[in-house]
N, C-alpha and C. Protein backbone atom coordinates (compact mmCIF):
# COMPACT_ATOMS: atom_id res chain seq x y z
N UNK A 1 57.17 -1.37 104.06
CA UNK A 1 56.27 -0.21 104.11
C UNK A 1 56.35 0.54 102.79
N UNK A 2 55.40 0.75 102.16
CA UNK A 2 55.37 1.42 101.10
C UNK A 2 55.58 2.95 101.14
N UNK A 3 55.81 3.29 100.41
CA UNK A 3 56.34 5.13 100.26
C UNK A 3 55.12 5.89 100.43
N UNK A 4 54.11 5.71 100.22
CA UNK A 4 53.11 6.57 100.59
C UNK A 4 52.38 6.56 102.17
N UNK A 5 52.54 5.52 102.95
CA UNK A 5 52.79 5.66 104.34
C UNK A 5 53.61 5.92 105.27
N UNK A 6 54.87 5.56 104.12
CA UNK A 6 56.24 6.04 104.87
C UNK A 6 56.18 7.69 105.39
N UNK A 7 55.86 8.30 103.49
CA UNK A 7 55.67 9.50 104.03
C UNK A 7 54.57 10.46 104.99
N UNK A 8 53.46 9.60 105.03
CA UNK A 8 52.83 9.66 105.95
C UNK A 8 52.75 10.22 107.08
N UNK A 9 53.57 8.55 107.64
CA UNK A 9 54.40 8.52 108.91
C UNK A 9 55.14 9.79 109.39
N UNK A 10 56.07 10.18 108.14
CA UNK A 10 56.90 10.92 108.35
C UNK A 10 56.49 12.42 108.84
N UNK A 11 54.75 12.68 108.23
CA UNK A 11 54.46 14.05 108.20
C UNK A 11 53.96 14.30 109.25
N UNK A 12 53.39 13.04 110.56
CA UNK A 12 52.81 12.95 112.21
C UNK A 12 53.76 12.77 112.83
N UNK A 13 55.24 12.07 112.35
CA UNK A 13 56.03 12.11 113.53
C UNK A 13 57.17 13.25 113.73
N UNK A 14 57.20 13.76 115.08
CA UNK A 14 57.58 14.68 115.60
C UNK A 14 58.83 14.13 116.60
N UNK A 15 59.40 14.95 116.54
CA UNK A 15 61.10 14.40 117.96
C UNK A 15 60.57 15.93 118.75
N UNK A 16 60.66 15.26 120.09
CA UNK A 16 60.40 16.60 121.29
C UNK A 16 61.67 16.36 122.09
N UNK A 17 62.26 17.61 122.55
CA UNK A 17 62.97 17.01 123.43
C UNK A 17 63.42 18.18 124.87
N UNK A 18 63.29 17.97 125.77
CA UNK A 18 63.53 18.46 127.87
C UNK A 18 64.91 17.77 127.59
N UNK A 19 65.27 18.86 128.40
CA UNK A 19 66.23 19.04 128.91
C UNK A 19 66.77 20.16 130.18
N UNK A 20 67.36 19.65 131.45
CA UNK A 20 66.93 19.94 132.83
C UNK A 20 68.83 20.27 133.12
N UNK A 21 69.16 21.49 133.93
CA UNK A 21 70.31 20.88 134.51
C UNK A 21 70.16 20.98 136.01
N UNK A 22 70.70 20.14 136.79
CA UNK A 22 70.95 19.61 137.76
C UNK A 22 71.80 18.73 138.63
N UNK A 23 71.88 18.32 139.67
CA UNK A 23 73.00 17.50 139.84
C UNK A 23 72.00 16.33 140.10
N UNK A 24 72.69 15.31 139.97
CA UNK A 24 72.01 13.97 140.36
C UNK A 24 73.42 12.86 141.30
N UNK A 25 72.84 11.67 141.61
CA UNK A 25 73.51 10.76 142.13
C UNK A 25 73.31 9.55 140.37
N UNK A 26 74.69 9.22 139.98
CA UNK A 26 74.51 8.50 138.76
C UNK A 26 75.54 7.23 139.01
N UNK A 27 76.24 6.17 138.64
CA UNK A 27 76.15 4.85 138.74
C UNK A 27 76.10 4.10 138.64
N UNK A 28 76.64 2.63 138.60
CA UNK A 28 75.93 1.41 138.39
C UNK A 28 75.87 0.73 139.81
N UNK A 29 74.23 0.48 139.91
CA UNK A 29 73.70 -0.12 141.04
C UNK A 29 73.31 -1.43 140.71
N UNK A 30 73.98 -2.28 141.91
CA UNK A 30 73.03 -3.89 141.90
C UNK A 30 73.71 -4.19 142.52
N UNK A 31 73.86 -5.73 142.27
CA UNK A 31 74.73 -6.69 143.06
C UNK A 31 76.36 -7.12 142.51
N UNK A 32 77.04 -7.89 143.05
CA UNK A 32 78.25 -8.04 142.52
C UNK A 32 77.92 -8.79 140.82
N UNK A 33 76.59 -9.53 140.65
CA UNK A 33 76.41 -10.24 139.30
C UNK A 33 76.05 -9.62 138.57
N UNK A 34 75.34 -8.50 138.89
CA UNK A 34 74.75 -7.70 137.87
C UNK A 34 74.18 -6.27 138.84
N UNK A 35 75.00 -5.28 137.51
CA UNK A 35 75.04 -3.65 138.06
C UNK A 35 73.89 -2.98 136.52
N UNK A 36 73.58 -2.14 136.86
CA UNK A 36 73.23 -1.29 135.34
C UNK A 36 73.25 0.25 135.82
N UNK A 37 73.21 0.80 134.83
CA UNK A 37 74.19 2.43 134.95
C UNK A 37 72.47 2.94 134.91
N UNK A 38 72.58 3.33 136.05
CA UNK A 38 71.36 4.29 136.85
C UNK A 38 71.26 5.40 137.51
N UNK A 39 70.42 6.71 137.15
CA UNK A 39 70.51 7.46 137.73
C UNK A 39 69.18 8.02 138.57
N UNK A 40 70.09 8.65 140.03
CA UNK A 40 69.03 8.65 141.35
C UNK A 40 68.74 10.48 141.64
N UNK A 41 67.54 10.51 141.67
CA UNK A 41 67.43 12.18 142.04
C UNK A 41 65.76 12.42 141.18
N UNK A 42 65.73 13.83 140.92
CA UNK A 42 64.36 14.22 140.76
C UNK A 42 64.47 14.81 139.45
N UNK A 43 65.80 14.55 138.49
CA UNK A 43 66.13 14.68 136.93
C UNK A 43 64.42 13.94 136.54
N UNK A 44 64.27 12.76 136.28
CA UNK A 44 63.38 12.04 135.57
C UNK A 44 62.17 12.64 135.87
N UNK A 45 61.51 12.72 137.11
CA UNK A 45 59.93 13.59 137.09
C UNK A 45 59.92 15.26 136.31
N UNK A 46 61.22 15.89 136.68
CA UNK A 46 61.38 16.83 135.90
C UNK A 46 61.27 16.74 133.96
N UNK A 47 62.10 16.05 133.75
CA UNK A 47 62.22 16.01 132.69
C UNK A 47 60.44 15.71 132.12
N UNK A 48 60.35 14.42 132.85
CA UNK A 48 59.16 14.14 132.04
C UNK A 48 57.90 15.50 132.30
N UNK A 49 58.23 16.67 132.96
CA UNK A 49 57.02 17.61 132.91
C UNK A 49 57.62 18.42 132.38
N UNK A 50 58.48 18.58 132.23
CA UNK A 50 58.88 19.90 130.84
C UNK A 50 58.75 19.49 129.55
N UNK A 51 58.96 17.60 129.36
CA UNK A 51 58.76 16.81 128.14
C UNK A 51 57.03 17.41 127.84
N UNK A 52 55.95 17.38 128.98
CA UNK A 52 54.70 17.27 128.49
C UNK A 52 54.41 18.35 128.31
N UNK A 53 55.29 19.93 128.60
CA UNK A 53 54.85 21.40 128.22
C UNK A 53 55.34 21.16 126.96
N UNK A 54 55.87 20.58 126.53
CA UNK A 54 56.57 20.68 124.82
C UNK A 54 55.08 20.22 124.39
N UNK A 55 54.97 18.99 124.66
CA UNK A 55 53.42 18.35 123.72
C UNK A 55 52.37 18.96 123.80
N UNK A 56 52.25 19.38 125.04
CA UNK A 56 50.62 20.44 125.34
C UNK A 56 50.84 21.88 124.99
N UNK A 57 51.80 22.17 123.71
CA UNK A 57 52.13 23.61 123.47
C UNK A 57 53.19 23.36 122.07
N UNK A 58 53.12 21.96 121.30
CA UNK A 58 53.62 21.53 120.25
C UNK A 58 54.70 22.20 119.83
N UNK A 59 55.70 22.12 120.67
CA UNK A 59 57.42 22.65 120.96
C UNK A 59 58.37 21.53 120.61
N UNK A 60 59.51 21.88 119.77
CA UNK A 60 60.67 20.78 119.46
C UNK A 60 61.03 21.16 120.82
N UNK A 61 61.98 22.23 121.62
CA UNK A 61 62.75 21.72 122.47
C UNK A 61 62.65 22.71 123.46
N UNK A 62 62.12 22.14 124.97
CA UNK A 62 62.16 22.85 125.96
C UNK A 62 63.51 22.68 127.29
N UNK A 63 64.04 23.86 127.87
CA UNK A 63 64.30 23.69 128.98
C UNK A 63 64.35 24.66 130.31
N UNK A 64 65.02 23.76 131.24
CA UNK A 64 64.36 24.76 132.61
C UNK A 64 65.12 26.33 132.40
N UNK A 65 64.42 26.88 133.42
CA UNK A 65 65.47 28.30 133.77
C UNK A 65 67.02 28.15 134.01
N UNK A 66 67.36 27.32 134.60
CA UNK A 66 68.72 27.51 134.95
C UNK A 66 69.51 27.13 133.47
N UNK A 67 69.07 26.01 132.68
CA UNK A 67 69.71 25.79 131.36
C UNK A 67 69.53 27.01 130.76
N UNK A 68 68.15 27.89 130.63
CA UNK A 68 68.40 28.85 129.46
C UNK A 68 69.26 29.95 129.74
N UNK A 69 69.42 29.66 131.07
CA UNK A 69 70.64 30.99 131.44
C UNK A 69 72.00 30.91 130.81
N UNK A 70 72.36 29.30 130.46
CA UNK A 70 73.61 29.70 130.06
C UNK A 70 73.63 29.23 128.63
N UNK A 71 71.72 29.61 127.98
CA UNK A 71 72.01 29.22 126.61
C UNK A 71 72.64 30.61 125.64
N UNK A 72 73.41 30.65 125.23
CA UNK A 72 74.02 31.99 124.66
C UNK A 72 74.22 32.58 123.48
N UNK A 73 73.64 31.08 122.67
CA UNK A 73 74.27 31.14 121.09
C UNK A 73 72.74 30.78 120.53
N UNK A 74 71.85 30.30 121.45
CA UNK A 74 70.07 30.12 120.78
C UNK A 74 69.28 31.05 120.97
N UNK A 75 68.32 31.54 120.35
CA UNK A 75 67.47 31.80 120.37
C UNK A 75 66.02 31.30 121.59
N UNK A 76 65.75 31.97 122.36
CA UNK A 76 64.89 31.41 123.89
C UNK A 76 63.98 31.91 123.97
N UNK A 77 62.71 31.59 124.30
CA UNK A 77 61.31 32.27 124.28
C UNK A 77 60.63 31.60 125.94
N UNK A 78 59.85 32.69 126.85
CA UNK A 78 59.70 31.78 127.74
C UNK A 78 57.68 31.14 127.45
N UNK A 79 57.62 30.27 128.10
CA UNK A 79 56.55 29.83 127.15
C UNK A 79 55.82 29.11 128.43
N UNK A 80 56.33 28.76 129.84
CA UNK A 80 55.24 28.12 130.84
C UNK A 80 55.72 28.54 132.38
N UNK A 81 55.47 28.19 133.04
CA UNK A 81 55.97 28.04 134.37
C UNK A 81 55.61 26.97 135.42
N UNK A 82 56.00 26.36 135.67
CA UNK A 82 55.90 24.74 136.01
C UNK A 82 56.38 24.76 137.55
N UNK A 83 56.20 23.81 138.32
CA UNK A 83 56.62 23.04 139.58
C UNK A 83 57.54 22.34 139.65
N UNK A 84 58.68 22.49 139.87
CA UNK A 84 59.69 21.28 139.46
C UNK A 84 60.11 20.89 141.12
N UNK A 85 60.80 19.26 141.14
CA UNK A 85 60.90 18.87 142.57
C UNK A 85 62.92 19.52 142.47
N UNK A 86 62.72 20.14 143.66
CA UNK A 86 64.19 20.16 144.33
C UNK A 86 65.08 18.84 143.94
N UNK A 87 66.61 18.85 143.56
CA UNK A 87 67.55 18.52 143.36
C UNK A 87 67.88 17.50 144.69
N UNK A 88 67.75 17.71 145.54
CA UNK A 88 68.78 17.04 146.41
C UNK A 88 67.31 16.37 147.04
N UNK A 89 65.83 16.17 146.42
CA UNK A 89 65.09 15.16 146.69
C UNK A 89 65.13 13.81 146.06
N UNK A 90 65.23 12.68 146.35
CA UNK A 90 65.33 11.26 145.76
C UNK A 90 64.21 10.17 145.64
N UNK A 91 63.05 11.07 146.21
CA UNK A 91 61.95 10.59 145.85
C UNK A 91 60.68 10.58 144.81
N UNK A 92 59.93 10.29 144.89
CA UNK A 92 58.96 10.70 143.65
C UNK A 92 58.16 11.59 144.11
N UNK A 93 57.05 12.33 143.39
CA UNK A 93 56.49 13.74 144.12
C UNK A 93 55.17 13.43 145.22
N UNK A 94 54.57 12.04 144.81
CA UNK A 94 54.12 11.53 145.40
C UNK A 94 54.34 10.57 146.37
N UNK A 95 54.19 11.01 147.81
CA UNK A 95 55.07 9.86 148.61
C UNK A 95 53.44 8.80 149.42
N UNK A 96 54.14 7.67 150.11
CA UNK A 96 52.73 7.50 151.16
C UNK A 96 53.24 8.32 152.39
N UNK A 97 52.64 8.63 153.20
CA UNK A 97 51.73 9.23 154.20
C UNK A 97 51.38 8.37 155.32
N UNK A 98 51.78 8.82 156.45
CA UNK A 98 51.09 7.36 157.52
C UNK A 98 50.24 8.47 158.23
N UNK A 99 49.02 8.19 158.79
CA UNK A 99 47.93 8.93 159.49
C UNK A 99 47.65 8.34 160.42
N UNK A 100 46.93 8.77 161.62
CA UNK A 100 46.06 7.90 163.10
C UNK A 100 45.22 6.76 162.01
N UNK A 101 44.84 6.92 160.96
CA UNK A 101 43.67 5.66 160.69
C UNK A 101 44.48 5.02 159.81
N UNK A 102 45.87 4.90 159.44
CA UNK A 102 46.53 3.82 158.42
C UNK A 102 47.39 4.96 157.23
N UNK A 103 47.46 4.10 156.59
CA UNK A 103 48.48 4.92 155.19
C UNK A 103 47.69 5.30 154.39
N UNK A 104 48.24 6.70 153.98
CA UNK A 104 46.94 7.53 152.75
C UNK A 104 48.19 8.01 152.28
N UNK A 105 47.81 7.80 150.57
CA UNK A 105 48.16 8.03 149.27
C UNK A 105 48.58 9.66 149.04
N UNK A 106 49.25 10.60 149.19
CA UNK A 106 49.15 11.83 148.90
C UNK A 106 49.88 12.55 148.04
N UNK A 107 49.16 13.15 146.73
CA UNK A 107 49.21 13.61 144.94
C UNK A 107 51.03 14.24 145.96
N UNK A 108 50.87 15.25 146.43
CA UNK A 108 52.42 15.65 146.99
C UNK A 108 52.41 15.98 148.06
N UNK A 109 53.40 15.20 148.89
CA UNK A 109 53.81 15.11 150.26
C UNK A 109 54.02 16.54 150.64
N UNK A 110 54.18 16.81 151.52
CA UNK A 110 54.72 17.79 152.57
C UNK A 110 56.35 17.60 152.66
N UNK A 111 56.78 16.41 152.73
CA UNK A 111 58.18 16.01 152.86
C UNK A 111 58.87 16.35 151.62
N UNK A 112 58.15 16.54 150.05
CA UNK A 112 58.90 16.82 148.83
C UNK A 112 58.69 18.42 148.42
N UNK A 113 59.89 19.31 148.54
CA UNK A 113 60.05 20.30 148.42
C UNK A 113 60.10 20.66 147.04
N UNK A 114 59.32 21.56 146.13
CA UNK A 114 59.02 21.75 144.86
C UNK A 114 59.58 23.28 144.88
N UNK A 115 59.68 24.18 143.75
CA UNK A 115 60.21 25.25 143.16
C UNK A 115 59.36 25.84 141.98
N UNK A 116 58.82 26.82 142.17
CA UNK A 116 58.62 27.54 140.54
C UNK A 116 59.47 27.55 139.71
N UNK A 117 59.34 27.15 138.45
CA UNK A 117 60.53 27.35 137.33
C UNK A 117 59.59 27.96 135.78
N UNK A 118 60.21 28.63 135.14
CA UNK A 118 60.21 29.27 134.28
C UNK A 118 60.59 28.48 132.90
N UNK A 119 59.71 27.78 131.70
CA UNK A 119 59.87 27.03 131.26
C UNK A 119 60.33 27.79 129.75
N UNK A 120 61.20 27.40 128.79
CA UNK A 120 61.45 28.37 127.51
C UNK A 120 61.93 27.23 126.57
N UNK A 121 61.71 27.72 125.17
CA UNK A 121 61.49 27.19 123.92
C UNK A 121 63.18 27.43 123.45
N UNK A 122 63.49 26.71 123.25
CA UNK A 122 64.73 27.00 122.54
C UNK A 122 64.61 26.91 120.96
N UNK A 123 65.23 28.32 120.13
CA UNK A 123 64.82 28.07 118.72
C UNK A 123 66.08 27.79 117.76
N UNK A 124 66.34 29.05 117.11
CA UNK A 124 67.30 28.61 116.64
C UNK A 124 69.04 29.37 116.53
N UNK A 125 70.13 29.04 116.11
CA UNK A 125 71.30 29.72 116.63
C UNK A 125 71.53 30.70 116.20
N UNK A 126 71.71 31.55 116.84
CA UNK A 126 72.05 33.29 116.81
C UNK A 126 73.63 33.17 115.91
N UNK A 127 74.23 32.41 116.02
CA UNK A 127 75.69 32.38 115.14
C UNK A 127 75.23 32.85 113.68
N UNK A 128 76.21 34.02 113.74
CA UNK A 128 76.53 34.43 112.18
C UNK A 128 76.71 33.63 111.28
N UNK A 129 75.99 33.89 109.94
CA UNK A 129 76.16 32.77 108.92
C UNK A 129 76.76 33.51 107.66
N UNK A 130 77.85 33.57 107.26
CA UNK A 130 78.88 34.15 106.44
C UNK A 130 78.16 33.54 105.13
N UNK A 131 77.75 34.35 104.21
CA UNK A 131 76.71 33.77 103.25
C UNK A 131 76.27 35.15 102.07
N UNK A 132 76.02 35.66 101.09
CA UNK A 132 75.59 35.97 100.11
C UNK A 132 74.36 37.17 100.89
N UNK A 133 74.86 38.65 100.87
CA UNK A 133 73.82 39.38 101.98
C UNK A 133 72.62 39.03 101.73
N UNK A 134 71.93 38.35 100.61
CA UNK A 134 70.24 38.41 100.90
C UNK A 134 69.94 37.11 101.75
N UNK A 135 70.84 36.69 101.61
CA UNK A 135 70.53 35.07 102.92
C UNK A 135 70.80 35.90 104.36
N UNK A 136 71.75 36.32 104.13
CA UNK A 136 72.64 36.86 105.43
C UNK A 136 71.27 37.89 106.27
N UNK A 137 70.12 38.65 105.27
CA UNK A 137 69.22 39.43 105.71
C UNK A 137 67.90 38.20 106.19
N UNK A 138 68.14 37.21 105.55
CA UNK A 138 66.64 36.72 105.58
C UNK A 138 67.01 35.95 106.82
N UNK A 139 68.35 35.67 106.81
CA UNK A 139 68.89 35.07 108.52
C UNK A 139 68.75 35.93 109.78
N UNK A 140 69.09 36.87 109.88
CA UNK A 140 68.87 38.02 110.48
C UNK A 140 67.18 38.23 111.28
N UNK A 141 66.56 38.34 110.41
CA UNK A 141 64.55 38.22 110.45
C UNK A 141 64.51 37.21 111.05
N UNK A 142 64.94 36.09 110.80
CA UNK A 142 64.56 34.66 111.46
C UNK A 142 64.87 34.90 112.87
N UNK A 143 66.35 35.28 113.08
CA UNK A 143 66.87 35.25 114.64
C UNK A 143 66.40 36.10 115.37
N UNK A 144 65.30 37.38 114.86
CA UNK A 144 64.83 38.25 115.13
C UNK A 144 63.25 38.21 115.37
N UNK A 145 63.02 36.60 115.08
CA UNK A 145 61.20 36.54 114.73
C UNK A 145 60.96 36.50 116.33
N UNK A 146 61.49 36.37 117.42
CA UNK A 146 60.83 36.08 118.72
C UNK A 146 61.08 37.41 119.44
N UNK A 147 61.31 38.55 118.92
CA UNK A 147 61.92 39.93 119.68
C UNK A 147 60.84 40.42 120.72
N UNK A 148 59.65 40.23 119.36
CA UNK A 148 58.59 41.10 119.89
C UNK A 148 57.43 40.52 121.07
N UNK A 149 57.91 38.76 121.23
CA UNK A 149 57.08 38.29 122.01
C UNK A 149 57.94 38.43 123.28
N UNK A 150 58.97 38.44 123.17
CA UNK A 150 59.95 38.56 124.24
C UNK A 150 59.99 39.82 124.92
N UNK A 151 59.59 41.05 123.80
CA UNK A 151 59.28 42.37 124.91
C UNK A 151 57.25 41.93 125.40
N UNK A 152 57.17 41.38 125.09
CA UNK A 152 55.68 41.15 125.35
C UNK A 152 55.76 40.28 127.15
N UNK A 153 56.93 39.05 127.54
CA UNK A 153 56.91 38.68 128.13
C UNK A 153 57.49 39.37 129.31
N UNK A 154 58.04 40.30 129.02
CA UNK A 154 58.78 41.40 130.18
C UNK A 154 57.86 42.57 130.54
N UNK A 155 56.80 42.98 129.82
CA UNK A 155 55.59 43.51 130.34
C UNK A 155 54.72 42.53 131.03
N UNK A 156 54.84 41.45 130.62
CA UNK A 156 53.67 40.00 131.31
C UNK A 156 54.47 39.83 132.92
N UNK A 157 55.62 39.85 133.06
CA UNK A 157 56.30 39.77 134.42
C UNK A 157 56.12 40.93 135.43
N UNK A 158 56.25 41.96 134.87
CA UNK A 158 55.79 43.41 135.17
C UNK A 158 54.70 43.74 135.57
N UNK A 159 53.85 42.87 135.21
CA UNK A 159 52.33 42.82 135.61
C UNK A 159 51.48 44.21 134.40
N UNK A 160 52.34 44.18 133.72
CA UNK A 160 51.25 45.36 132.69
C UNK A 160 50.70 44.71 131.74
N UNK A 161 49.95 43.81 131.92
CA UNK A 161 48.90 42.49 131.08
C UNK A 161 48.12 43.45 129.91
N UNK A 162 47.86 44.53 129.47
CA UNK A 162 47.77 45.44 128.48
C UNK A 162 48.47 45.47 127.29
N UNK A 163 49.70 46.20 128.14
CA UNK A 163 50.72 46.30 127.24
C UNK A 163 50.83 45.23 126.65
N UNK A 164 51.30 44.14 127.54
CA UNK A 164 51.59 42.61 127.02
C UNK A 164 50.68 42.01 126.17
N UNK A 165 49.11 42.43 125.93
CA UNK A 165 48.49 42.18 125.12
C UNK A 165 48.68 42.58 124.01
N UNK A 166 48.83 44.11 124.15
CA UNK A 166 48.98 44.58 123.00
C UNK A 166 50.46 43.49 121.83
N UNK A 167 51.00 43.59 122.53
CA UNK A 167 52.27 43.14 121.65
C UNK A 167 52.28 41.83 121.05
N UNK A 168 51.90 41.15 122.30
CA UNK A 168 51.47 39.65 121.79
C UNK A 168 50.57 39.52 120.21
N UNK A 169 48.99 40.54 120.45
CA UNK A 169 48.44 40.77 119.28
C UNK A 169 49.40 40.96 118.11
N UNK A 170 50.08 41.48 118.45
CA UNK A 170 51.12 42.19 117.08
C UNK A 170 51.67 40.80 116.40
N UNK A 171 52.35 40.29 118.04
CA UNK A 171 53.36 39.46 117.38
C UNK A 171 52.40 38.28 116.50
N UNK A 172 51.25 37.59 117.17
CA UNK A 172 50.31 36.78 116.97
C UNK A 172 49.96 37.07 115.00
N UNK A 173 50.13 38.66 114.63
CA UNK A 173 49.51 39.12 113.29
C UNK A 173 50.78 38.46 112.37
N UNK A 174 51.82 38.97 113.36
CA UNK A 174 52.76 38.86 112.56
C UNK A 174 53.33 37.27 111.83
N UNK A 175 52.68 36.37 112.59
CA UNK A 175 53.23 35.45 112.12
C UNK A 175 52.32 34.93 111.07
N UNK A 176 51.56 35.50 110.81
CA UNK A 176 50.74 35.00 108.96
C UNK A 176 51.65 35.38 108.20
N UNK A 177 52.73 36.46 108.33
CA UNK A 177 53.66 36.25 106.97
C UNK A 177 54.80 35.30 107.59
N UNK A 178 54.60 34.42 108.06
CA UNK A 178 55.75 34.09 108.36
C UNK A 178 56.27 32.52 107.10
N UNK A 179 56.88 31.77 107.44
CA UNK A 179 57.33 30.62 106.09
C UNK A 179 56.46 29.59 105.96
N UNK A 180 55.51 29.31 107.15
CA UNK A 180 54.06 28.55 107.26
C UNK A 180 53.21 29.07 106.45
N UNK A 181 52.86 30.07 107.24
CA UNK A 181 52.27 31.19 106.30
C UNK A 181 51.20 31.11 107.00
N UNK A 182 51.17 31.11 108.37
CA UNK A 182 50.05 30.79 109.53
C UNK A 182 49.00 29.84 109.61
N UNK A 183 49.78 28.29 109.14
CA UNK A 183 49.07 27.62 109.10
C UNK A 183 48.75 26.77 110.89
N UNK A 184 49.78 26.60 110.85
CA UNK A 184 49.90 26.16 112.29
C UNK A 184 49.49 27.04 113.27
N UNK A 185 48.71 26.95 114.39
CA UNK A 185 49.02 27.85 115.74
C UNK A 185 49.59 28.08 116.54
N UNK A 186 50.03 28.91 116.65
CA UNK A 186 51.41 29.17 118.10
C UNK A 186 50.98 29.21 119.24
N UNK A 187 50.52 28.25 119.82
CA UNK A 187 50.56 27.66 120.91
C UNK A 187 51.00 28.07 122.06
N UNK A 188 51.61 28.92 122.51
CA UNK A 188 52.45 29.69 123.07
C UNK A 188 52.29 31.12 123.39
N UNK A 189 51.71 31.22 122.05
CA UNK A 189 51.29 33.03 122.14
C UNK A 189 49.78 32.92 122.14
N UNK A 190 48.66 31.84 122.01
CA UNK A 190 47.78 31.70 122.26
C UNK A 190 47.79 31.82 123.97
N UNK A 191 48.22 30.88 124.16
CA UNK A 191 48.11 30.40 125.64
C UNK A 191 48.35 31.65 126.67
N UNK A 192 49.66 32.46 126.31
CA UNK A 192 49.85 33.88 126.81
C UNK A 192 48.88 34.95 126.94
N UNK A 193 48.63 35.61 125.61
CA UNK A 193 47.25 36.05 125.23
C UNK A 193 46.44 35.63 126.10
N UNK A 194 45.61 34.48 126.45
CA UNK A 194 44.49 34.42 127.48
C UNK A 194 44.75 34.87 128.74
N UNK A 195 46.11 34.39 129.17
CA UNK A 195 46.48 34.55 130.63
C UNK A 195 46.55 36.14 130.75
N UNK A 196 46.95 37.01 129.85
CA UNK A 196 46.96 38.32 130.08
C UNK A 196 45.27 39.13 130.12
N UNK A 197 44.44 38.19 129.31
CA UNK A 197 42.96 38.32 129.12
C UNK A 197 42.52 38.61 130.08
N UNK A 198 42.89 37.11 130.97
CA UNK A 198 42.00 37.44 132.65
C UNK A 198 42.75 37.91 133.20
N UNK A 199 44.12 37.97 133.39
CA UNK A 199 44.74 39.00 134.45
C UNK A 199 44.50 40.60 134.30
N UNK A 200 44.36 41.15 132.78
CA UNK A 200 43.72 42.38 132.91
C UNK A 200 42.51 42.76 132.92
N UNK A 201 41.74 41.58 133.10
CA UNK A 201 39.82 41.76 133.46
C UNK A 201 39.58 41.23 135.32
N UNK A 202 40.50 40.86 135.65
CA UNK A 202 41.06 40.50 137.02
C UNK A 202 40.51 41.71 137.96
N UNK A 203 39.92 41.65 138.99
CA UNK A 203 39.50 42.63 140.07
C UNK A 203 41.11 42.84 140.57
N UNK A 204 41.19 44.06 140.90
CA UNK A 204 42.31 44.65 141.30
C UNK A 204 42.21 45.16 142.77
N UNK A 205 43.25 44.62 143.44
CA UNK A 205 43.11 44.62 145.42
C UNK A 205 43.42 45.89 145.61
N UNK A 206 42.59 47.05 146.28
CA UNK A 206 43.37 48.48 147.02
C UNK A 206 44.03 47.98 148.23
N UNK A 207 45.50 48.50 148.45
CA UNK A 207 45.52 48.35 149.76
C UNK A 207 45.92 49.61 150.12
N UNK A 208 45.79 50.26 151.19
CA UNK A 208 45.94 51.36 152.08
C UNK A 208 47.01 51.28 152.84
């Protein structure tokens, strides 16, 4: 491969990576001739739908709620909210179905118990970097670039889709000075932004 496709290559390919915690059943299953180290539970459908909020929102590294709880030393942004299947299910989300007229196909059973989960961006490490103060400041800003979307997402939970606009806007301005220099779109704060759009143009229920 020559160097000018290499680098190419290099400038479309991307590493994404989910990551889920949970318990699973893990193993080597088979026969006495042959075993291979396999693991049983609802890790893999998970993973692979927090894998596809990374791609449909162009994220290095996502994981569930319960991981970002005990992330402590990164930087966390929450960025989706997803369906994930219960832990102690061993099936796929789609099961068959037997009916009075034969077996029907169904997208998700009744028998597979699912969960709201709260999906977040992991960025980068909050650890002090002992360094020359103008690095030490420009480190600081960096670990600090997600503050303002993060008070944006605690008005979005709150249900004050306003406020949360407002800030988002801010944060959204703010990232033209950022080291891109707003070339890319943030994906994330786009996607937010709308959802607060229609939730504060949303008919609002009186109840008495």
């Amino acid at each position: 491969m020559d160097a000018g496709k290499y680098e190419e290559l290099q400038q479309h390919f991307r590493v994404r990576v989910s990551a889920c915690y949970q318990e699973t059943f893990a193993g080597n299953l088979g026969t006495k001739y042959s075993k291979n180290f396999t693991v049983i539970g609802s890790i893999g459908y998970n993973l692979d739908t927090l894998l596809q909020v990374a791609k449909d929102l162009n994220l290095s590294i996502v994981v569930c709620e319960r991981l970002h709880d005990r992330c402590d030393h990164f930087q966390t942004r929450y960025v989706d909210t997803k369906s994930l299947v219960v832990e102690n299910c061993y099936s796929k989300p789609w099961l068959v179905q037997e009916s009075g007229d034969g077996v029907q196909t169904a997208e998700k059973s009744d028998i597979v118990t699912h969960r709201e989960t709260c999906v977040y961006e992991i960025g980068q490490s909050t650890q002090n970097v002992e360094n020359e103060w103008m690095y030490e400041l420009a480190d600081q800003e960096k670990k600090g670039k997600w503050n303002l979307y993060n008070q944006a997402v605690q008005y979005y939970f709150a249900k004050d889709y306003e406020m949360a606009l407002q800030l988002l806007v801010r944060f959204k301005e703010s990232l033209q000075h950022d080291d891109h220099g707003g070339e890319e779109m943030d994906l994330p704060t786009e996607r937010l932004i709308q959802k607060c759009q229609r939730m504060a143009h949303a008919p609002k229920t009186i109840t008495e």
